[in-house]
Structures are given as C-alpha cells and as structure tokens.
N, C-alpha and C. Protein backbone atom coordinates (compact mmCIF):
# COMPACT_ATOMS: atom_id res chain seq x y z
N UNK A 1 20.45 11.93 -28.64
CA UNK A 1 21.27 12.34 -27.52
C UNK A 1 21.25 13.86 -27.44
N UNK A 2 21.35 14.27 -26.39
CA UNK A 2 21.35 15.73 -25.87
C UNK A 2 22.62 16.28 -25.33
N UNK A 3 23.03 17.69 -26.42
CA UNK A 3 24.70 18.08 -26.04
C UNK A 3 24.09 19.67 -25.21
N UNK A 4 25.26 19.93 -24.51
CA UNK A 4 25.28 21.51 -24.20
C UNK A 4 26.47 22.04 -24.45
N UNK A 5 26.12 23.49 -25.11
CA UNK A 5 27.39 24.22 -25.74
C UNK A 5 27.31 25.30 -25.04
N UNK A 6 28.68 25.74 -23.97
CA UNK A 6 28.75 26.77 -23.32
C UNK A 6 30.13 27.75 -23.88
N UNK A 7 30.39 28.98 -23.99
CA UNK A 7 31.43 29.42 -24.40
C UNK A 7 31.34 30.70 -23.15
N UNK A 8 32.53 30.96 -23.49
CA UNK A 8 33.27 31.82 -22.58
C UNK A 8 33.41 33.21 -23.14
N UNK A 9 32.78 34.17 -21.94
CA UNK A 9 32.53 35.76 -22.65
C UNK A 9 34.48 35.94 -22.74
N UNK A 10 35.44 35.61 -22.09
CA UNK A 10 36.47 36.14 -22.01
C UNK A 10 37.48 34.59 -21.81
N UNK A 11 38.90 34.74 -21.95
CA UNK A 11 39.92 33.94 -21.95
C UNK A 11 39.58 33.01 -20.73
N UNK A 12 39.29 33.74 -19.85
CA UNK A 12 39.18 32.77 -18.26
C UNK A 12 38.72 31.75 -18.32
N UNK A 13 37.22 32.20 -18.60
CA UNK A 13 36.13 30.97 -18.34
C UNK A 13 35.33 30.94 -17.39
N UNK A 14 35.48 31.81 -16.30
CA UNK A 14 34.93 31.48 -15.18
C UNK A 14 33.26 31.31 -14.96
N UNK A 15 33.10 31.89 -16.06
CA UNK A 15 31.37 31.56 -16.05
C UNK A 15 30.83 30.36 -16.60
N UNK A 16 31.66 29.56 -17.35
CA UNK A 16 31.28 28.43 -18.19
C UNK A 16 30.22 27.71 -17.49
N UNK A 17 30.81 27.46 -15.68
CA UNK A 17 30.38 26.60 -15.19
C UNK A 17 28.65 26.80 -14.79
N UNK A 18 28.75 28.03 -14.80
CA UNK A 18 27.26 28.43 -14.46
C UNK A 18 26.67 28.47 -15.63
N UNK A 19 26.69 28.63 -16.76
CA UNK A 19 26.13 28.14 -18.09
C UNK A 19 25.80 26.80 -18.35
N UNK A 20 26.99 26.10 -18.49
CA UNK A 20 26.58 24.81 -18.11
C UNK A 20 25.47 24.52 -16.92
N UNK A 21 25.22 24.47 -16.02
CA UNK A 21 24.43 23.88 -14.75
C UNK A 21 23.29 24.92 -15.24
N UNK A 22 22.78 26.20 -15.91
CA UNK A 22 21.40 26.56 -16.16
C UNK A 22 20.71 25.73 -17.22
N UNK A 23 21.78 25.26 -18.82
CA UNK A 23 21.57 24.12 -19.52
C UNK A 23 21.41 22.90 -18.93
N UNK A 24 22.33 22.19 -18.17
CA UNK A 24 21.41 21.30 -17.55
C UNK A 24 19.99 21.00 -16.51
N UNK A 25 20.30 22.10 -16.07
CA UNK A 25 18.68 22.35 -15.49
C UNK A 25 17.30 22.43 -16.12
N UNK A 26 17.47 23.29 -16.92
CA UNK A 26 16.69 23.35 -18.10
C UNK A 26 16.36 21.79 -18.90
N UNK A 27 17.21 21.32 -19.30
CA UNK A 27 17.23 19.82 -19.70
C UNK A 27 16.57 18.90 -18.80
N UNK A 28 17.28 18.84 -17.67
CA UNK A 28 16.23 18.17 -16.59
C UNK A 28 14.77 18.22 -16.32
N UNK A 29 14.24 19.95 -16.61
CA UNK A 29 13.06 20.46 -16.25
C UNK A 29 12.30 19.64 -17.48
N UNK A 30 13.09 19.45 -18.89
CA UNK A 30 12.15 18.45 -19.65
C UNK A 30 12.24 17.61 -19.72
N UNK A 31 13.13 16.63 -18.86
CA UNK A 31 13.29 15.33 -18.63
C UNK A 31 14.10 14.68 -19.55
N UNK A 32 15.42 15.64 -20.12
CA UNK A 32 16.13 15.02 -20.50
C UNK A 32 17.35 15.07 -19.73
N UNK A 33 18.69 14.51 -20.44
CA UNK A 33 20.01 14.04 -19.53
C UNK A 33 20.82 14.38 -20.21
N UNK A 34 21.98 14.72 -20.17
CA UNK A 34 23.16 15.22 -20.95
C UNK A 34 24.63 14.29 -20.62
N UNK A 35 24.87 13.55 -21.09
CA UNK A 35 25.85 13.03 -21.02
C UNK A 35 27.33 13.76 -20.50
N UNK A 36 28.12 13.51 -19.78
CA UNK A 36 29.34 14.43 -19.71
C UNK A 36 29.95 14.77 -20.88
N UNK A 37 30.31 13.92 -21.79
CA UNK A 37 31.13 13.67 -22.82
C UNK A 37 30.12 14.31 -24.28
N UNK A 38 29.04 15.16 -23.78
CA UNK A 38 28.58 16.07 -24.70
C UNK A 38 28.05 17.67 -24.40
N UNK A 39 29.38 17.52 -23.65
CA UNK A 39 29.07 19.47 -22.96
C UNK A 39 30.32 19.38 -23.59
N UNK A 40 30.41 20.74 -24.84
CA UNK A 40 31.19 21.05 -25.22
C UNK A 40 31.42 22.57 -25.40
N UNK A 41 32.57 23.16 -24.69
CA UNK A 41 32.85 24.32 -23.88
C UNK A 41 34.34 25.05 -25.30
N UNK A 42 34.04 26.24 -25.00
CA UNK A 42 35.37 27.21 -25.84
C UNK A 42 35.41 28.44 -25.40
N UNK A 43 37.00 28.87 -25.03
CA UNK A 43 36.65 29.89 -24.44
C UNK A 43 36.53 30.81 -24.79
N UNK A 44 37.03 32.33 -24.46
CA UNK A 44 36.46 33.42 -25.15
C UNK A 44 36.87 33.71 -26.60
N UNK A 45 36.10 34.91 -27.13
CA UNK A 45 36.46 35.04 -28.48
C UNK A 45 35.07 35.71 -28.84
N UNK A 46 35.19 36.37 -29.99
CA UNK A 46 34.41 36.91 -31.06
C UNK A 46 34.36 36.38 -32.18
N UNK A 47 35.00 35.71 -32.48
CA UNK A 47 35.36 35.48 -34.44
C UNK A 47 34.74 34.42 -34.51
N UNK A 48 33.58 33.99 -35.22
CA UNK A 48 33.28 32.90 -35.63
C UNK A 48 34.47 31.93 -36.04
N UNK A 49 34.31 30.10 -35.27
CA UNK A 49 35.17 29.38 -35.77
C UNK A 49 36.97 29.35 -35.12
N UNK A 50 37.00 30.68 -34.54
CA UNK A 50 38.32 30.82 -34.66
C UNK A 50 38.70 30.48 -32.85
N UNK A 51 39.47 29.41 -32.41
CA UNK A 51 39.89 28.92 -31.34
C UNK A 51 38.18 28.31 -30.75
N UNK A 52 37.39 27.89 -31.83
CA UNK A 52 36.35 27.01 -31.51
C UNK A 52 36.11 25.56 -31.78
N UNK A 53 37.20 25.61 -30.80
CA UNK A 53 37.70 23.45 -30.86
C UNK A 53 35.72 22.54 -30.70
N UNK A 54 35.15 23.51 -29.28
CA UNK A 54 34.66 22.78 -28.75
C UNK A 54 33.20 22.84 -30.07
N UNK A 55 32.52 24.23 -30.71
CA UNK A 55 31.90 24.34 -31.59
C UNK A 55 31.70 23.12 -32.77
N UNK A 56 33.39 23.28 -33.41
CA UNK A 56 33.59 22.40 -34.71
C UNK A 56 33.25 20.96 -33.90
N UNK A 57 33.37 20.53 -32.64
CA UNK A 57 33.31 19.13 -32.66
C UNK A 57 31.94 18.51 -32.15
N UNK A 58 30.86 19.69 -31.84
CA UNK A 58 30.07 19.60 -32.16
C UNK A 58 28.84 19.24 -33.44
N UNK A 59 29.75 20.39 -34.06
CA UNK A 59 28.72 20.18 -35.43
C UNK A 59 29.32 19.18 -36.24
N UNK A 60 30.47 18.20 -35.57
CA UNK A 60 30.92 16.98 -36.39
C UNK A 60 29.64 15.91 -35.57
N UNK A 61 29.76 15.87 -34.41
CA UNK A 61 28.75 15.20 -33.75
C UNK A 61 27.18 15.30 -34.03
N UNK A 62 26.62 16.80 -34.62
CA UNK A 62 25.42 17.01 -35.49
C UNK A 62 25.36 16.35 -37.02
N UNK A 63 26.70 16.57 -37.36
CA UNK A 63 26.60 16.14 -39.05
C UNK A 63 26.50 14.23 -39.26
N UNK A 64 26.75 13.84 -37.88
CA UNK A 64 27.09 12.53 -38.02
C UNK A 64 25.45 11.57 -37.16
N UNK A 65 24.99 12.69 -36.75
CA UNK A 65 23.22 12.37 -36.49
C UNK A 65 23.18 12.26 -34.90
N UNK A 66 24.52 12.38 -33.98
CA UNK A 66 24.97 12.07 -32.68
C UNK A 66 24.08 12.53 -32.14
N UNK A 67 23.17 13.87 -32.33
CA UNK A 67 23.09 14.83 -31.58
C UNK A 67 21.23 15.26 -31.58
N UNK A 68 20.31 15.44 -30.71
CA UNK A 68 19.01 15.64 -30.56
C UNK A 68 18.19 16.75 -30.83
N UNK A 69 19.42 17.76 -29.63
CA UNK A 69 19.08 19.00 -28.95
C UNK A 69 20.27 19.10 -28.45
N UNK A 70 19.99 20.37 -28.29
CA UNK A 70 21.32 21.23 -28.15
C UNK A 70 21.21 22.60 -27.17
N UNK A 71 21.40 22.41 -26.03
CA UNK A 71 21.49 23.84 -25.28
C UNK A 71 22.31 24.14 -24.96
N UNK A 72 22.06 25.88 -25.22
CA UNK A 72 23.16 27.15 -25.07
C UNK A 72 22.33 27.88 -23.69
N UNK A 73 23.16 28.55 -23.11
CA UNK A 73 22.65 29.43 -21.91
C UNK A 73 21.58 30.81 -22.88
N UNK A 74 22.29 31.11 -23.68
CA UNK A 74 21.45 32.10 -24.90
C UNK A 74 22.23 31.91 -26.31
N UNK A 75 21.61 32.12 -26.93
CA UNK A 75 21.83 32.13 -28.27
C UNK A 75 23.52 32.71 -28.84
N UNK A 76 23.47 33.88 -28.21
CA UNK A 76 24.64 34.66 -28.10
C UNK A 76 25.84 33.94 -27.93
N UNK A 77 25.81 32.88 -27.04
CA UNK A 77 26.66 32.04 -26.96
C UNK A 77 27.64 30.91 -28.16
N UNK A 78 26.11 30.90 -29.31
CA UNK A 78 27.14 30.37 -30.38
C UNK A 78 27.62 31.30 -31.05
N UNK A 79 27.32 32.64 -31.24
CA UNK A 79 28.08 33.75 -32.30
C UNK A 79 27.28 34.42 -32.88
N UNK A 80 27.53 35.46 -33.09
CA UNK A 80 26.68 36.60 -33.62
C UNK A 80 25.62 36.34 -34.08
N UNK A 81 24.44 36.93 -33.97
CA UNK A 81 23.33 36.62 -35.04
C UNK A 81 23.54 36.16 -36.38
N UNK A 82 24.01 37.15 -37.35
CA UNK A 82 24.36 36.96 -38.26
C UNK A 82 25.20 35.41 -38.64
N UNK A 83 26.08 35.38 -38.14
CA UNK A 83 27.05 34.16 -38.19
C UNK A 83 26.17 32.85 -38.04
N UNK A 84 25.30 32.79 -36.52
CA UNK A 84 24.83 31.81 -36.50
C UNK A 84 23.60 31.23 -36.85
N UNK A 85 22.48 32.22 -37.61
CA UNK A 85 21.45 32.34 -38.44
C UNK A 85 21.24 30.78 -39.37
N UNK A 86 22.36 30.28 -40.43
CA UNK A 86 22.41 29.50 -41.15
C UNK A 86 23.11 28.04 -40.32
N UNK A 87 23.59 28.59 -39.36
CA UNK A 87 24.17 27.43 -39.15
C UNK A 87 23.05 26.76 -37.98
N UNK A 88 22.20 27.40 -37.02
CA UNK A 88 20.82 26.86 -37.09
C UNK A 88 19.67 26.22 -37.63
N UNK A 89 19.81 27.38 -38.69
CA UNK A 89 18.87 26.71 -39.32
C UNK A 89 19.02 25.15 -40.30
N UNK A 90 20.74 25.21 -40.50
CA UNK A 90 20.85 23.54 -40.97
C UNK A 90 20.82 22.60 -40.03
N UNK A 91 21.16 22.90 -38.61
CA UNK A 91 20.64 21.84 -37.33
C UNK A 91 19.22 21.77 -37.45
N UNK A 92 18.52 22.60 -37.59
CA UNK A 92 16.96 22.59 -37.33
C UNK A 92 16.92 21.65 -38.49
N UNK A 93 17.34 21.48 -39.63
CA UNK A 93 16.91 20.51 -40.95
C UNK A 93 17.10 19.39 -40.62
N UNK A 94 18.17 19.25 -39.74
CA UNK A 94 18.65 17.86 -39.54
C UNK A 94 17.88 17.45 -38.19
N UNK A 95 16.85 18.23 -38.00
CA UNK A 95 15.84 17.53 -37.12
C UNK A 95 16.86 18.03 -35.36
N UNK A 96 17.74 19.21 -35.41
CA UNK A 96 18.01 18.87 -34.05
C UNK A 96 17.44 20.02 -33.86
N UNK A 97 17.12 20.43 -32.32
CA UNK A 97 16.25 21.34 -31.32
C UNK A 97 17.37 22.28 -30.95
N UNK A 98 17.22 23.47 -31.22
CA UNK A 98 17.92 24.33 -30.15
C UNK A 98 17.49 25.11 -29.00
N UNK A 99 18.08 24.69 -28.22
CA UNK A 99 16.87 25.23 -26.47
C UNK A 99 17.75 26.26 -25.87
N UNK A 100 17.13 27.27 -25.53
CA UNK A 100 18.27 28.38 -24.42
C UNK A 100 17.56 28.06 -23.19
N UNK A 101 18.41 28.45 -22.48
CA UNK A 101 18.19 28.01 -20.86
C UNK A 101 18.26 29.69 -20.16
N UNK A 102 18.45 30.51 -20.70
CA UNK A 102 18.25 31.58 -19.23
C UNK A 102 16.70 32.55 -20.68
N UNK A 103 17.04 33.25 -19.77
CA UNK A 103 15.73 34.65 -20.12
C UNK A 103 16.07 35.34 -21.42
N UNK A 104 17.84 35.89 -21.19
CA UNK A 104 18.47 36.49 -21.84
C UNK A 104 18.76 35.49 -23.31
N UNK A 105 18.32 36.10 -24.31
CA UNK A 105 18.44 35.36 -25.71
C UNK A 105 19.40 36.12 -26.60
C-alpha cells in the first residue's frame, strides 16, 4: 500500500493541500493509488517528533509492513537532514520506497 506524508511549513496548514495533490499526482504518473486513510498530515514545527501525531502513525503503519512507498512533496518535509537520514534509511530496509513529488528536495 502507498501512504503520503505532508507537513505544514507553519501552524495553519494552508499548503498541506497542495502537497498532498503534487504526491498524488506523482503516484498516479506511476500508476499507483493512495488510499484516503493513508495521507498522513502534521502541522507546523521544527523539532523532530514533537506535535508529529501524523509522522509517529505512520512509521507504526511502516513497522507493521502496512506501507510500500511513501511520498513527501520533498524530503524536507519529514525533518531535517540530519534527523531524517536514519530514519530512511530503516524504511528503505524494510523494503519501503521513498518518492518526492516536486523538483525541490
């Protein structure tokens, strides 16, 4: 199954929605489908983890094999380089794909 993880540069959100719809496009363009009930959205913030409901219930849905591929609008979107370095690379072990959908990485 195929999730998309969009987060929010700021408290609002207002961009989520256009993150979301470039991830699903992208998905489409390879002929896959995203279920509603696996776009999982958080809003703004810096801190790894911290007011990242939608993150953690993701990587419960990765740890439990739910999950295929995974698109972010850019990378940036799950958290700092640094931060999210390892936590890629244990999705990539567990056989899931991480795809960005715009230019900007």
């Amino acid at each position: 199954m195929n999730a998309i993880y969009a987060r929010a540069h700021d408290d609002e959100g207002a961009e989520l929605g256009a993150q979301i719809a470039r991830c699903k496009e992208q998905a489409e363009l390879q002929g896959r489908h995203i279920e509603p009930d696996k776009i999982y959205t958080d809003a703004g913030g810096w801190k790894m983890g911290v007011n990242r409901i939608g993150l953690r219930q993701l990587k419960i849905d990765i740890d439990a094999g739910r999950i295929g591929a995974v698109y972010v609008d850019a990378l940036d979107r799950l958290g700092r380089s640094l931060d999210i370095k390892p936590m890629v690379e244990d999705w990539r072990r567990k056989g899931v794909s991480v795809v960005t959908a715009s230019a900007r990485k």
